[in-house]
C-alpha atoms as a PDB file:
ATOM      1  CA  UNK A   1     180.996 100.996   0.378  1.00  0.00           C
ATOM      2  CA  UNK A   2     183.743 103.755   0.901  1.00  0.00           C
ATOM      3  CA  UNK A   3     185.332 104.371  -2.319  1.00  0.00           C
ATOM      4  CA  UNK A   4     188.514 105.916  -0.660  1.00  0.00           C
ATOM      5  CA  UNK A   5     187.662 109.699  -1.756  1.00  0.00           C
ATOM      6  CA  UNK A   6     188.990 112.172   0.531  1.00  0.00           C
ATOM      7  CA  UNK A   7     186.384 113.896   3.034  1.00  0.00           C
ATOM      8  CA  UNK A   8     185.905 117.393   3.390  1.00  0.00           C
ATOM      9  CA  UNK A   9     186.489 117.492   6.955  1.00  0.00           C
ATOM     10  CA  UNK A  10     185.095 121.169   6.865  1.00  0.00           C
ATOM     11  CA  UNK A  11     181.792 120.053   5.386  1.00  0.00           C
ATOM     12  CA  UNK A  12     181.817 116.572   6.741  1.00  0.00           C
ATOM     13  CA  UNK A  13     179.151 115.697   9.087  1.00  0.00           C
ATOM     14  CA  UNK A  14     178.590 112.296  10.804  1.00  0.00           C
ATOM     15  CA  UNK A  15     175.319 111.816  11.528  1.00  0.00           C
ATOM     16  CA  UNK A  16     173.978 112.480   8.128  1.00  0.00           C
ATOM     17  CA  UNK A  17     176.667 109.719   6.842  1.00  0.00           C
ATOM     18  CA  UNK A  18     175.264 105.765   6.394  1.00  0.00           C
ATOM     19  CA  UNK A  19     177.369 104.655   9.444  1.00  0.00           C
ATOM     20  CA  UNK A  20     175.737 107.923  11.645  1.00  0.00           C
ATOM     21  CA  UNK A  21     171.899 107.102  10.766  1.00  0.00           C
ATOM     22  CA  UNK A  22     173.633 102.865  11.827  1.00  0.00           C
ATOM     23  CA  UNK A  23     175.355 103.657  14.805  1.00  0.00           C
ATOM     24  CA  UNK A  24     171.760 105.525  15.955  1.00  0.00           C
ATOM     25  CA  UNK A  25     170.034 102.561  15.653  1.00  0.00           C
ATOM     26  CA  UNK A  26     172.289 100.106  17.473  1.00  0.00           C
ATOM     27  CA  UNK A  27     173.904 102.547  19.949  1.00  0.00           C
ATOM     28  CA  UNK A  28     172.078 101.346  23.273  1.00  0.00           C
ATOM     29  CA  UNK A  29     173.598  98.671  25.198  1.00  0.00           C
ATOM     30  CA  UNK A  30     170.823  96.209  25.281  1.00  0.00           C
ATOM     31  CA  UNK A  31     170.436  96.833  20.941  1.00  0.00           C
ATOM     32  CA  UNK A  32     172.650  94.360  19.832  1.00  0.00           C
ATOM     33  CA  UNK A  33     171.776  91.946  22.313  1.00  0.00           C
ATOM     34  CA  UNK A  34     168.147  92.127  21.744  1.00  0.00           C
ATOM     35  CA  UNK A  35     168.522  91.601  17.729  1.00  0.00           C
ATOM     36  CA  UNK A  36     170.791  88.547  18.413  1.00  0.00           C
ATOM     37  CA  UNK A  37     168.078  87.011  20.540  1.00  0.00           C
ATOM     38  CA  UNK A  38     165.073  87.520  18.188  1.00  0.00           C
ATOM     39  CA  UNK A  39     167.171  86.402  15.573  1.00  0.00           C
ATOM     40  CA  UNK A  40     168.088  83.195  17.006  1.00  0.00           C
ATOM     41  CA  UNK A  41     164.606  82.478  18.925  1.00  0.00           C
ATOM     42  CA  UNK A  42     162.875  83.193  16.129  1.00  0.00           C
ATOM     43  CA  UNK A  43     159.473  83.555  15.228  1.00  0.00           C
ATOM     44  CA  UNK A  44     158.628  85.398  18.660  1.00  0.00           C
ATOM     45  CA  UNK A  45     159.538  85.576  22.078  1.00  0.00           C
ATOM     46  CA  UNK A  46     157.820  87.510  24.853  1.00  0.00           C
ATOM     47  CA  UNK A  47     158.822  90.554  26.826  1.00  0.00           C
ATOM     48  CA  UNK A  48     159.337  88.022  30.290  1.00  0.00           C
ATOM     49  CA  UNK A  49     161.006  85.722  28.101  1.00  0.00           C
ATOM     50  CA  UNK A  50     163.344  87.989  26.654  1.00  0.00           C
ATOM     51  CA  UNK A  51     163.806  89.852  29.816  1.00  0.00           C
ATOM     52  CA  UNK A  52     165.234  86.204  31.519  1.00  0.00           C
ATOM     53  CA  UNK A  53     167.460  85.861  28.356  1.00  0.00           C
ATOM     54  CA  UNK A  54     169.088  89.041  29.095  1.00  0.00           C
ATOM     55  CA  UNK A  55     169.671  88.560  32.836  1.00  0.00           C
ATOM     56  CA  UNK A  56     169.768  91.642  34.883  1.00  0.00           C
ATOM     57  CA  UNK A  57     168.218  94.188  32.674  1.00  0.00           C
ATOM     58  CA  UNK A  58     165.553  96.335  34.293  1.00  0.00           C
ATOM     59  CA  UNK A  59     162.104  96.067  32.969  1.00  0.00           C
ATOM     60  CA  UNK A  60     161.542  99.699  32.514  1.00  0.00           C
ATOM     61  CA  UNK A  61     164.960  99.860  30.207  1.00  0.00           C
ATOM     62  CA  UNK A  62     164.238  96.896  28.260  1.00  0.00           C
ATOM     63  CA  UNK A  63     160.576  98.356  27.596  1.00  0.00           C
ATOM     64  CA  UNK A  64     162.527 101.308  26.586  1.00  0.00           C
ATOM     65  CA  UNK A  65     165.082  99.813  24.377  1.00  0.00           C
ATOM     66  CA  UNK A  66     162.231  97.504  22.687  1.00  0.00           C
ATOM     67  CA  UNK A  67     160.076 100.865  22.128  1.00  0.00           C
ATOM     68  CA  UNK A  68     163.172 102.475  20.371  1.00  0.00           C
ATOM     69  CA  UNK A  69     163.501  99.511  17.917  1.00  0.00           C
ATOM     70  CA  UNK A  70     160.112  99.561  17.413  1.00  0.00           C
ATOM     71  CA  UNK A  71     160.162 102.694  16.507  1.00  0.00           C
ATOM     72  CA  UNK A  72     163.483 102.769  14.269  1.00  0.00           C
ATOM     73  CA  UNK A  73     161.736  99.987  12.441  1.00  0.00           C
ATOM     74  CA  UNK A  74     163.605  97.498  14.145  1.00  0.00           C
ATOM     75  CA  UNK A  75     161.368  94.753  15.236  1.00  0.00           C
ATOM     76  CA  UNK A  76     157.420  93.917  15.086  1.00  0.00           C
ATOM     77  CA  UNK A  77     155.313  94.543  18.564  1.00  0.00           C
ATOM     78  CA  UNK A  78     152.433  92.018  18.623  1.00  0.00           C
ATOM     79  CA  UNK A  79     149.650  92.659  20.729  1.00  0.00           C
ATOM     80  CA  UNK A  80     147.045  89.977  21.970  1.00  0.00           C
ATOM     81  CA  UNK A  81     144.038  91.280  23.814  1.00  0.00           C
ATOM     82  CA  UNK A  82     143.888  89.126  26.357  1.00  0.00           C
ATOM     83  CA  UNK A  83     144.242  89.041  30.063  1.00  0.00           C
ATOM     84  CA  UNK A  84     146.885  89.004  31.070  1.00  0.00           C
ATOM     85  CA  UNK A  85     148.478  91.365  28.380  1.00  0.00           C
ATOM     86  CA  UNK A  86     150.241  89.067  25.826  1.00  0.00           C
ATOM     87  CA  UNK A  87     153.035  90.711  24.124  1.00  0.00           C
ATOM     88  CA  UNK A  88     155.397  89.150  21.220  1.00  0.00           C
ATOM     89  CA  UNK A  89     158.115  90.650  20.036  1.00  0.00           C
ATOM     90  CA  UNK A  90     160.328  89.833  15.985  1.00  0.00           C
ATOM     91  CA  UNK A  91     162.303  90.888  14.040  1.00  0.00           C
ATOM     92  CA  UNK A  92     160.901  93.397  11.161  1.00  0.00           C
ATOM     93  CA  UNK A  93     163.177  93.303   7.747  1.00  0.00           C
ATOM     94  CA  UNK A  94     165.130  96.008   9.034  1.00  0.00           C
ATOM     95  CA  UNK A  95     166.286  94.073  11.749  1.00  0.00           C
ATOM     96  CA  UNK A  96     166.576  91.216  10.113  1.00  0.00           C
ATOM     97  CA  UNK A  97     168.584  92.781   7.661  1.00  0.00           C
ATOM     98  CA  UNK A  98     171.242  94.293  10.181  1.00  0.00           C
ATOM     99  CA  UNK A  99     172.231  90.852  11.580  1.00  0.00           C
ATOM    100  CA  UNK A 100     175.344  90.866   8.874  1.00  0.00           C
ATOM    101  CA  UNK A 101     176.657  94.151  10.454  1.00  0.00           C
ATOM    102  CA  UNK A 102     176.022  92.940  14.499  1.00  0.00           C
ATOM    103  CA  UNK A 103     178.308  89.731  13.018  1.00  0.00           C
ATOM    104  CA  UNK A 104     180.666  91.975  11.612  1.00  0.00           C
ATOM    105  CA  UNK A 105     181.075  93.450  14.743  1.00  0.00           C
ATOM    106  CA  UNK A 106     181.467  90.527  17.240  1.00  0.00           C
ATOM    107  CA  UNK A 107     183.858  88.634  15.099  1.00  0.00           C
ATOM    108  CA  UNK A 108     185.952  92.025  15.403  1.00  0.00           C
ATOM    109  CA  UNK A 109     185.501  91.773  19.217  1.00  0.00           C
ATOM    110  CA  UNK A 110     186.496  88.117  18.871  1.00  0.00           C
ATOM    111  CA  UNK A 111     189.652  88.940  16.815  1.00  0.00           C
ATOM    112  CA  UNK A 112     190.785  91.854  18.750  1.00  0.00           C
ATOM    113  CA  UNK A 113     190.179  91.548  22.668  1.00  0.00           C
END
């Protein structure tokens, strides 16, 4: 929590702050969407599945968007090796855990637009 100290401005530098490393992780356009989703379809949904949920996003940017969560520790890619390719996606306990803050922020949006 911010305990109301002043900042240095001249040695102050956002992205090695808490809300920098935060705002990398849900700073794509699809993030937040994609954590609501596999939070409220939960255990797993599939890449088509999720894909329909979102409407009109292009395969190759929700690939990319899932990949980047994956990576940021985000959510859990399941493979089955099977064909065709099965795919499930969840949330990790990283993801899970930034459902509070994605709240946060559309009750804000609510409130203010």
């Amino acid at each position: 929590m911010h305990d109301n100290t002043p900042i240095d401005l001249n040695r102050f530098d956002p992205t090695q702050a808490g809300f920098g490393y935060t705002l990398s992780l849900i700073d794509s356009k699809y993030t937040m969407m994609v954590l609501y989703l596999l939070y409220y379809y939960p255990p797993t949904i599939r890449f088509n599945a999720l894909q329909r949920m979102m409407g009109d996003i292009p395969h190759k940017t929700l690939s990319a968007t899932l990949k980047k969560m994956e990576q940021d520790g985000l959510v859990i890619r399941t493979e089955y090796p099977q064909i065709p390719p099965k795919v499930e996606y969840s949330l990790s306990e990283k993801g899970l855990s930034l459902i509070p803050v994605v709240d946060a922020v559309c009750l804000w949006g609510e409130k203010w637009q």
